[in-house]
Protein backbone atom coordinates (compact mmCIF):
# COMPACT_ATOMS: atom_id res chain seq x y z
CA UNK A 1 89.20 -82.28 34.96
CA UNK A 2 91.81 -79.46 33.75
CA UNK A 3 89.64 -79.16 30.76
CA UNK A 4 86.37 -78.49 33.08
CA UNK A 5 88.39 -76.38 35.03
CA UNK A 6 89.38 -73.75 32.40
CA UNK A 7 86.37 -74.10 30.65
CA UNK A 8 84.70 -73.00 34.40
CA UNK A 9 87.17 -70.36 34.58
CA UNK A 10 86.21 -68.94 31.01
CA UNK A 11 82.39 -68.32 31.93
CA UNK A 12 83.72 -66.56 35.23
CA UNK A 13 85.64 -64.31 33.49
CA UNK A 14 82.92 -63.92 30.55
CA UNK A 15 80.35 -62.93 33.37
CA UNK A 16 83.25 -60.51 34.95
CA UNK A 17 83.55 -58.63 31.58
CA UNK A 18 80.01 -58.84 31.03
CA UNK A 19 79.19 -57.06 33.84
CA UNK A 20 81.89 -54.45 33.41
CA UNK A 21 80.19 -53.32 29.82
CA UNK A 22 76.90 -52.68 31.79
CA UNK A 23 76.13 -49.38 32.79
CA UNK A 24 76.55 -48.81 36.56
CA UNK A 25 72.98 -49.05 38.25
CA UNK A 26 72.38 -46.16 40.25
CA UNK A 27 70.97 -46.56 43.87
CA UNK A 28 68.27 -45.08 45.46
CA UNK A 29 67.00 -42.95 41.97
CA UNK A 30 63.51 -42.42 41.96
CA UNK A 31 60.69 -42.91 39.02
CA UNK A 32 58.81 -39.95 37.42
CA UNK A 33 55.27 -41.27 36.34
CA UNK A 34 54.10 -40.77 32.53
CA UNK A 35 52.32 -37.69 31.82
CA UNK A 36 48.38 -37.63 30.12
CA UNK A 37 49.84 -35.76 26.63
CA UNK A 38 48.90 -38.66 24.82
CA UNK A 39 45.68 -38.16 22.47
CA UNK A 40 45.47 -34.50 24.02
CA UNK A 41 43.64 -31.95 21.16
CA UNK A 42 43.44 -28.22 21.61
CA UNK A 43 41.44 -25.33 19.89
CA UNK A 44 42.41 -22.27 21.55
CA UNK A 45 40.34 -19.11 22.36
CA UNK A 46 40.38 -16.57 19.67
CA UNK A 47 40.80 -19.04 16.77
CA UNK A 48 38.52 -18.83 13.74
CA UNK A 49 36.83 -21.89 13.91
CA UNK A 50 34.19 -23.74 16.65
CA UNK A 51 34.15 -22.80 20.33
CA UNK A 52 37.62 -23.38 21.54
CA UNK A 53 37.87 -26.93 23.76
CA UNK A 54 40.26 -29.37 25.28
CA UNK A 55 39.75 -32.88 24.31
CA UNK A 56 41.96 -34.38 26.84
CA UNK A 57 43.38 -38.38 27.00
CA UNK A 58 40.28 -39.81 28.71
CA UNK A 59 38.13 -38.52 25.87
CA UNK A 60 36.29 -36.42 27.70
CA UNK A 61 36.15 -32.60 26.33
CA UNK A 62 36.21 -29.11 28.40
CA UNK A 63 34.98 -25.58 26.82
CA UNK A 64 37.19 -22.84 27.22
CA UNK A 65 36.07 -19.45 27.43
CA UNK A 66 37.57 -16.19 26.98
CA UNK A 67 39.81 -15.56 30.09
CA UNK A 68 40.83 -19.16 29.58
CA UNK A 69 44.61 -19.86 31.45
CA UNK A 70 45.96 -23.34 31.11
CA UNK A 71 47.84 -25.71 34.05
CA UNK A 72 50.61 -28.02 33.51
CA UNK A 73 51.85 -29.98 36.31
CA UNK A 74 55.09 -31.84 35.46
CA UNK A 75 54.42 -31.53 32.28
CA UNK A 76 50.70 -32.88 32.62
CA UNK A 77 47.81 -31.26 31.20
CA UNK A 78 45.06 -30.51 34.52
CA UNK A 79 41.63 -30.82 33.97
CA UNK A 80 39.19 -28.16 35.08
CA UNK A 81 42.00 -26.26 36.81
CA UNK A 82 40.23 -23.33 37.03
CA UNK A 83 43.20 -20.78 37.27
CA UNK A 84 42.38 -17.82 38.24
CA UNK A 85 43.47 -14.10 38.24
CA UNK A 86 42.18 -11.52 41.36
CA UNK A 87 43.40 -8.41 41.72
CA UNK A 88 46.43 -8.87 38.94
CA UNK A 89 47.57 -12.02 41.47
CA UNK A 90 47.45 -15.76 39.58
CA UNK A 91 45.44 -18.56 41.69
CA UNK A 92 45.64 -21.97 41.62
CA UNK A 93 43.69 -24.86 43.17
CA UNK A 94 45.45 -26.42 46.08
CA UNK A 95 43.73 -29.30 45.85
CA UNK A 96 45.18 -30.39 42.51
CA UNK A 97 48.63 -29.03 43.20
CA UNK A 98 49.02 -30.89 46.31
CA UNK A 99 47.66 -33.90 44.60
CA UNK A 100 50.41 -33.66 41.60
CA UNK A 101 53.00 -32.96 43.77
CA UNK A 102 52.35 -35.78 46.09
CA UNK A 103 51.70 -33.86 49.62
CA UNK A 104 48.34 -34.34 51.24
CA UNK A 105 45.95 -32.02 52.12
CA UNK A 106 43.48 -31.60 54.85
CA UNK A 107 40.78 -28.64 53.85
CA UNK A 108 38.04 -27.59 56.46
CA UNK A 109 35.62 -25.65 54.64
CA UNK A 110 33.94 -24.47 57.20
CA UNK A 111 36.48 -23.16 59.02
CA UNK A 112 38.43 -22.06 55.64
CA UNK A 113 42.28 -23.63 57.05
CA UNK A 114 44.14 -26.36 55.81
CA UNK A 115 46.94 -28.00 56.78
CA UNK A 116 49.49 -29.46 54.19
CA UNK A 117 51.70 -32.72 54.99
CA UNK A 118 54.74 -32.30 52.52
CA UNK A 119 57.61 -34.75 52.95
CA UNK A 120 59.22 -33.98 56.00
CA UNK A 121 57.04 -30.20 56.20
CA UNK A 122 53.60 -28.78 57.28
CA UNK A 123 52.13 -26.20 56.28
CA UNK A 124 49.07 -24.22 57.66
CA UNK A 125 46.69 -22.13 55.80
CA UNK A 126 44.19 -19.70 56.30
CA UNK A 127 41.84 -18.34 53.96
CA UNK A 128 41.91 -14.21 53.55
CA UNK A 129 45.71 -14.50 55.47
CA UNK A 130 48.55 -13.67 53.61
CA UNK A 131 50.82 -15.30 56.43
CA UNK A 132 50.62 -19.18 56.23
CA UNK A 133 52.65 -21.40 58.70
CA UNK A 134 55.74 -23.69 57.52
CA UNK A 135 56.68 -25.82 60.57
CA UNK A 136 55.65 -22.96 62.89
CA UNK A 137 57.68 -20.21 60.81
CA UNK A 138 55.57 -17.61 59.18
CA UNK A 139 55.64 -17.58 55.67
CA UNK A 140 54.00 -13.71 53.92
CA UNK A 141 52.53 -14.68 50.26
CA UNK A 142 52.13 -11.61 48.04
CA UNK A 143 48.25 -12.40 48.09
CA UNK A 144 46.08 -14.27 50.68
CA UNK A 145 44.54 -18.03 49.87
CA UNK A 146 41.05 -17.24 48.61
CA UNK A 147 37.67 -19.73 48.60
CA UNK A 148 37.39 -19.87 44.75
CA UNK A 149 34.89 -21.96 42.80
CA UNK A 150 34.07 -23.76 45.74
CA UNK A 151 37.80 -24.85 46.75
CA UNK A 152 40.77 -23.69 48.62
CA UNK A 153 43.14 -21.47 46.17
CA UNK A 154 46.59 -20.10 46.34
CA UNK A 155 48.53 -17.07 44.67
CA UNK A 156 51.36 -19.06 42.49
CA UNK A 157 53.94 -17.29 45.05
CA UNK A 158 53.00 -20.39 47.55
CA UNK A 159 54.56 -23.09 44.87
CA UNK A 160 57.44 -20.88 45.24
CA UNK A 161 57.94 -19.84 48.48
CA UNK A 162 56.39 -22.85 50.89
CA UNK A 163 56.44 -25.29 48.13
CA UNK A 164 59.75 -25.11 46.49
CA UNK A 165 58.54 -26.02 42.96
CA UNK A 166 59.07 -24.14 40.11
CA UNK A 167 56.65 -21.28 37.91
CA UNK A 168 56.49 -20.20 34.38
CA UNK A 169 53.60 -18.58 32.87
CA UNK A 170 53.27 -18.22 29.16
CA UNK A 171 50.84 -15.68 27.68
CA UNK A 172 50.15 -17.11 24.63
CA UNK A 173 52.28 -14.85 21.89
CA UNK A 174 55.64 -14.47 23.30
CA UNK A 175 57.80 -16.40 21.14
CA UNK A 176 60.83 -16.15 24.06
CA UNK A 177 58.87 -17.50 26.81
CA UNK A 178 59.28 -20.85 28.62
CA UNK A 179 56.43 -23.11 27.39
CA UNK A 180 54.57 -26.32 26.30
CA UNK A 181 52.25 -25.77 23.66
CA UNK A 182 51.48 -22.22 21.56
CA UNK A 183 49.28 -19.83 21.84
CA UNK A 184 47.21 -21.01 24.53
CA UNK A 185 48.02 -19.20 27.73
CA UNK A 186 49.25 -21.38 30.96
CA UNK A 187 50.64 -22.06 33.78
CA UNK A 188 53.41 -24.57 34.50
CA UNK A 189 54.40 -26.13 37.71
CA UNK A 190 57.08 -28.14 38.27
CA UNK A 191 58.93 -30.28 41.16
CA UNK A 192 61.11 -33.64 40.75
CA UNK A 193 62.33 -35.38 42.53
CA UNK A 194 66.31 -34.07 43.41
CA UNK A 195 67.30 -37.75 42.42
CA UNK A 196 65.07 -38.57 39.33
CA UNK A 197 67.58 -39.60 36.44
CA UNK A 198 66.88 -37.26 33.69
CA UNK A 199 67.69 -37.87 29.99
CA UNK A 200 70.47 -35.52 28.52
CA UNK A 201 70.01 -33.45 25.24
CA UNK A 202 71.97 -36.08 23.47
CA UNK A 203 70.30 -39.34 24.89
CA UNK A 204 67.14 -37.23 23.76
CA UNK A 205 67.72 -36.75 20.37
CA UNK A 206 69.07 -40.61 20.18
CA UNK A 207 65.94 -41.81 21.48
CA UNK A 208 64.18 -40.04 18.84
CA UNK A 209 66.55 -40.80 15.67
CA UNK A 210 66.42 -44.21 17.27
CA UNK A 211 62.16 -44.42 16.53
CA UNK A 212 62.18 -42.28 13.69
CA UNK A 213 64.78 -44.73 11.62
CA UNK A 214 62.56 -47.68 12.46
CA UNK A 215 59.79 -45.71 10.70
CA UNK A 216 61.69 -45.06 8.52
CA UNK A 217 62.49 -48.50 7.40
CA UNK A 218 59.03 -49.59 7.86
CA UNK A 219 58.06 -47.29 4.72
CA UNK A 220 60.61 -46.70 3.16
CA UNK A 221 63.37 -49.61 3.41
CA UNK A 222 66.74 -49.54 4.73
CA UNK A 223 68.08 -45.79 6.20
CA UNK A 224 71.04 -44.34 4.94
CA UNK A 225 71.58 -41.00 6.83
CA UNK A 226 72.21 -37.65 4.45
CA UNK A 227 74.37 -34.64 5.74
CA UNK A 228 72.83 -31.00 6.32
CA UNK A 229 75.19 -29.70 3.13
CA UNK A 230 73.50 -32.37 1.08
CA UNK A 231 70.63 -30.79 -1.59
CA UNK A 232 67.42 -32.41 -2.08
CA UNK A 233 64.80 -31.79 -3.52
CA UNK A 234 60.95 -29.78 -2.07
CA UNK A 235 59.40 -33.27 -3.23
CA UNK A 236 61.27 -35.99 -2.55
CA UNK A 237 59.88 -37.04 1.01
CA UNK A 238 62.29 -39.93 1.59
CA UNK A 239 65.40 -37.61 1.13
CA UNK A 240 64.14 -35.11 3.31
CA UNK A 241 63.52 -37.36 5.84
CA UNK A 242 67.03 -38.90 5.51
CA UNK A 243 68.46 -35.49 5.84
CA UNK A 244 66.27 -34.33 8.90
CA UNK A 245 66.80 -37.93 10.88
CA UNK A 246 70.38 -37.25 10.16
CA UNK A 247 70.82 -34.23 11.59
CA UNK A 248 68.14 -33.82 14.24
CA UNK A 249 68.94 -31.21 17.45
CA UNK A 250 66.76 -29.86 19.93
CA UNK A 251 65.60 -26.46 19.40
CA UNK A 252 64.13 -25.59 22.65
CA UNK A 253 63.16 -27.33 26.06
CA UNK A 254 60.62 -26.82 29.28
CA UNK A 255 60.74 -28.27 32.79
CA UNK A 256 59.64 -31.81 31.04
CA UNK A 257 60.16 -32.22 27.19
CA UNK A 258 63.05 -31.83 24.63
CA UNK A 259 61.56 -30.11 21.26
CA UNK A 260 63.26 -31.64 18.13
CA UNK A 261 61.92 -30.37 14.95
CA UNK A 262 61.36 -33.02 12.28
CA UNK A 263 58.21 -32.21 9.93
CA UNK A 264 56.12 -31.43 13.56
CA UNK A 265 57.45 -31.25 16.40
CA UNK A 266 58.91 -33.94 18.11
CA UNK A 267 58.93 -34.49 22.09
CA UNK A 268 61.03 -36.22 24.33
CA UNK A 269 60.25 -36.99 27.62
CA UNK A 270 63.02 -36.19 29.85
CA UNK A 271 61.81 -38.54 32.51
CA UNK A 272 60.80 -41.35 30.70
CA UNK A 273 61.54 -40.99 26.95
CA UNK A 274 58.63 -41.57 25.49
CA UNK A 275 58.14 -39.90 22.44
CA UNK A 276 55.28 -37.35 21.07
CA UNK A 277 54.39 -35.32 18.06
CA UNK A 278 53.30 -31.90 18.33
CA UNK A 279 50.70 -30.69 15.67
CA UNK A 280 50.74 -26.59 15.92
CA UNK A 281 47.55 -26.36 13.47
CA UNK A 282 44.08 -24.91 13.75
CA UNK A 283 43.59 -27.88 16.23
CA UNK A 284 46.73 -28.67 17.97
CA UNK A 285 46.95 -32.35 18.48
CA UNK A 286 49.59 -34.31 20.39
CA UNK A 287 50.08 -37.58 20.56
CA UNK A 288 52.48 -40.68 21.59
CA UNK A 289 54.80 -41.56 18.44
CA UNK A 290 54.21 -44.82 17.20
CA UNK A 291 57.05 -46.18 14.80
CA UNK A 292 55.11 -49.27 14.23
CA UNK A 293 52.06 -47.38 13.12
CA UNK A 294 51.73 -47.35 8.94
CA UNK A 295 51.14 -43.72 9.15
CA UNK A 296 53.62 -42.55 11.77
CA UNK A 297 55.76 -41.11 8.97
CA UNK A 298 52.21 -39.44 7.24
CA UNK A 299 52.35 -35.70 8.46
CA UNK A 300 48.93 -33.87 6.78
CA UNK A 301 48.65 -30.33 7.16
């Protein structure tokens, strides 16, 4: 009986300790859904090739023409988004931001108002007013919503200022600017939720290293990490890949993704750590990272 009863009291105190090396679970911390960069290919306007397109996750494929201005959402690529620019003012659909953003919209056409359920706020619109309504207070945009392609649009102000989400435009060239991808021109909004856990630049770059070694080891064998002083040579793949694993950092960052260099550029997903590769060539090509995939370590170009 003694025997049973210090064995019993051994598991206890295992479980006790156990439970004490977990992390602690936070409460209440809300989930940021996966963005649609995976399989995403872009030829941009201006490039001397084929008609500039967006091949986008679904497969499907949209021309771009001339005036072309991207939209990110959260760090998700929008589909016909139609941005527009009127009188030097930036529009965007409401339709789509709403629907990213998670508020819902009510659009009368014929009238040309709206009314906007967000969280605990409504908001009233007007088409051709520059005042719009936020629970009764007037709100003045530096443009009034305009009927555009068919649909209600907004200056990029209202994310701003009634929305309280976040705006960066990119204009394709400057090399200081906020951004997602080069040399296309866009857009990015952003909102998160205040309590969304968020990777850190070091979790970031371990989640990463952590997928790049097991690539590693998949073609090449075991991993043995080489410092920055170490030489080696243009050639020797494996070595530079050692070296580069080793010492990986992020170089720059956006409202959603880390950006490590490695031989492209790799992404991390502050939300939900997936990984990507970034292809900046004629045709830019991102896509998921795959350490299991033969080729995940074969970067052409």
């Amino acid at each position: 009986m003694r025997k049973l009863l210090i064995a019993g009291i051994g598991i206890f105190l295992l479980f006790v300790v156990s439970g004490c090396a977990l992390p602690e679970k936070k409460v209440n911390e809300e989930s940021v859904a996966r963005t649609n960069m995976n399989q995403v290919q872009i030829l941009p306007y201006g490039e001397e090739s084929e008609e500039p397109y967006i091949i986008y996750d679904d497969g499907s494929k949209e021309m771009l023409n001339q005036g072309y201005i991207g939209l990110f959402i959260n760090g998700s690529i929008i589909k016909n988004a139609n941005v527009t620019t009127v009188n030097d003012r930036m529009f965007v659909p409401l339709a789509v931001i709403a629907e990213h953003l998670g508020a819902q919209l009510e659009w009368n056409d014929k009238e040309g108002t709206a009314t906007l359920e967000d969280e605990e706020n409504k908001v009233e619109v007007v088409v051709g007013n520059k005042s719009v309504k936020l629970n009764g207070q007037e709100v003045q945009l530096d443009a009034a919503p305009e009927r555009l392609h068919k649909d209600l649009f907004v200056p990029i102000s209202f994310v701003t200022q009634v929305l309280k989400g976040n705006v960066h435009y990119y204009d394709g060239t400057d090399a200081d600017a906020l951004r997602i991808v080069e040399r296309m021109p866009h857009v990015m909004i952003s909102r998160y939720p205040e309590n969304a856990a968020k990777l850190s630049q070091e979790e970031a770059v371990n989640k990463a290293r952590e997928q790049l070694i097991a690539a590693f080891e998949k073609r090449y064998g075991t991993y043995t990490p080489l410092e920055e002083n170490v030489k080696v040579e243009q050639d020797d793949d494996e070595s530079r890949l050692q070296k580069t694993i080793a010492n990986l950092t992020v170089k720059m960052e956006n409202d959603r993704y880390y950006v490590l260099p490695v031989v492209y550029d790799f992404w991390v997903d502050k939300y939900t750590g997936d990984v990507y590769t970034y292809y900046n060539g004629l045709i830019m090509d991102i896509s998921e990272f795959d350490p299991n995939d033969k080729n995940a370590l074969a970067f052409p170009g």
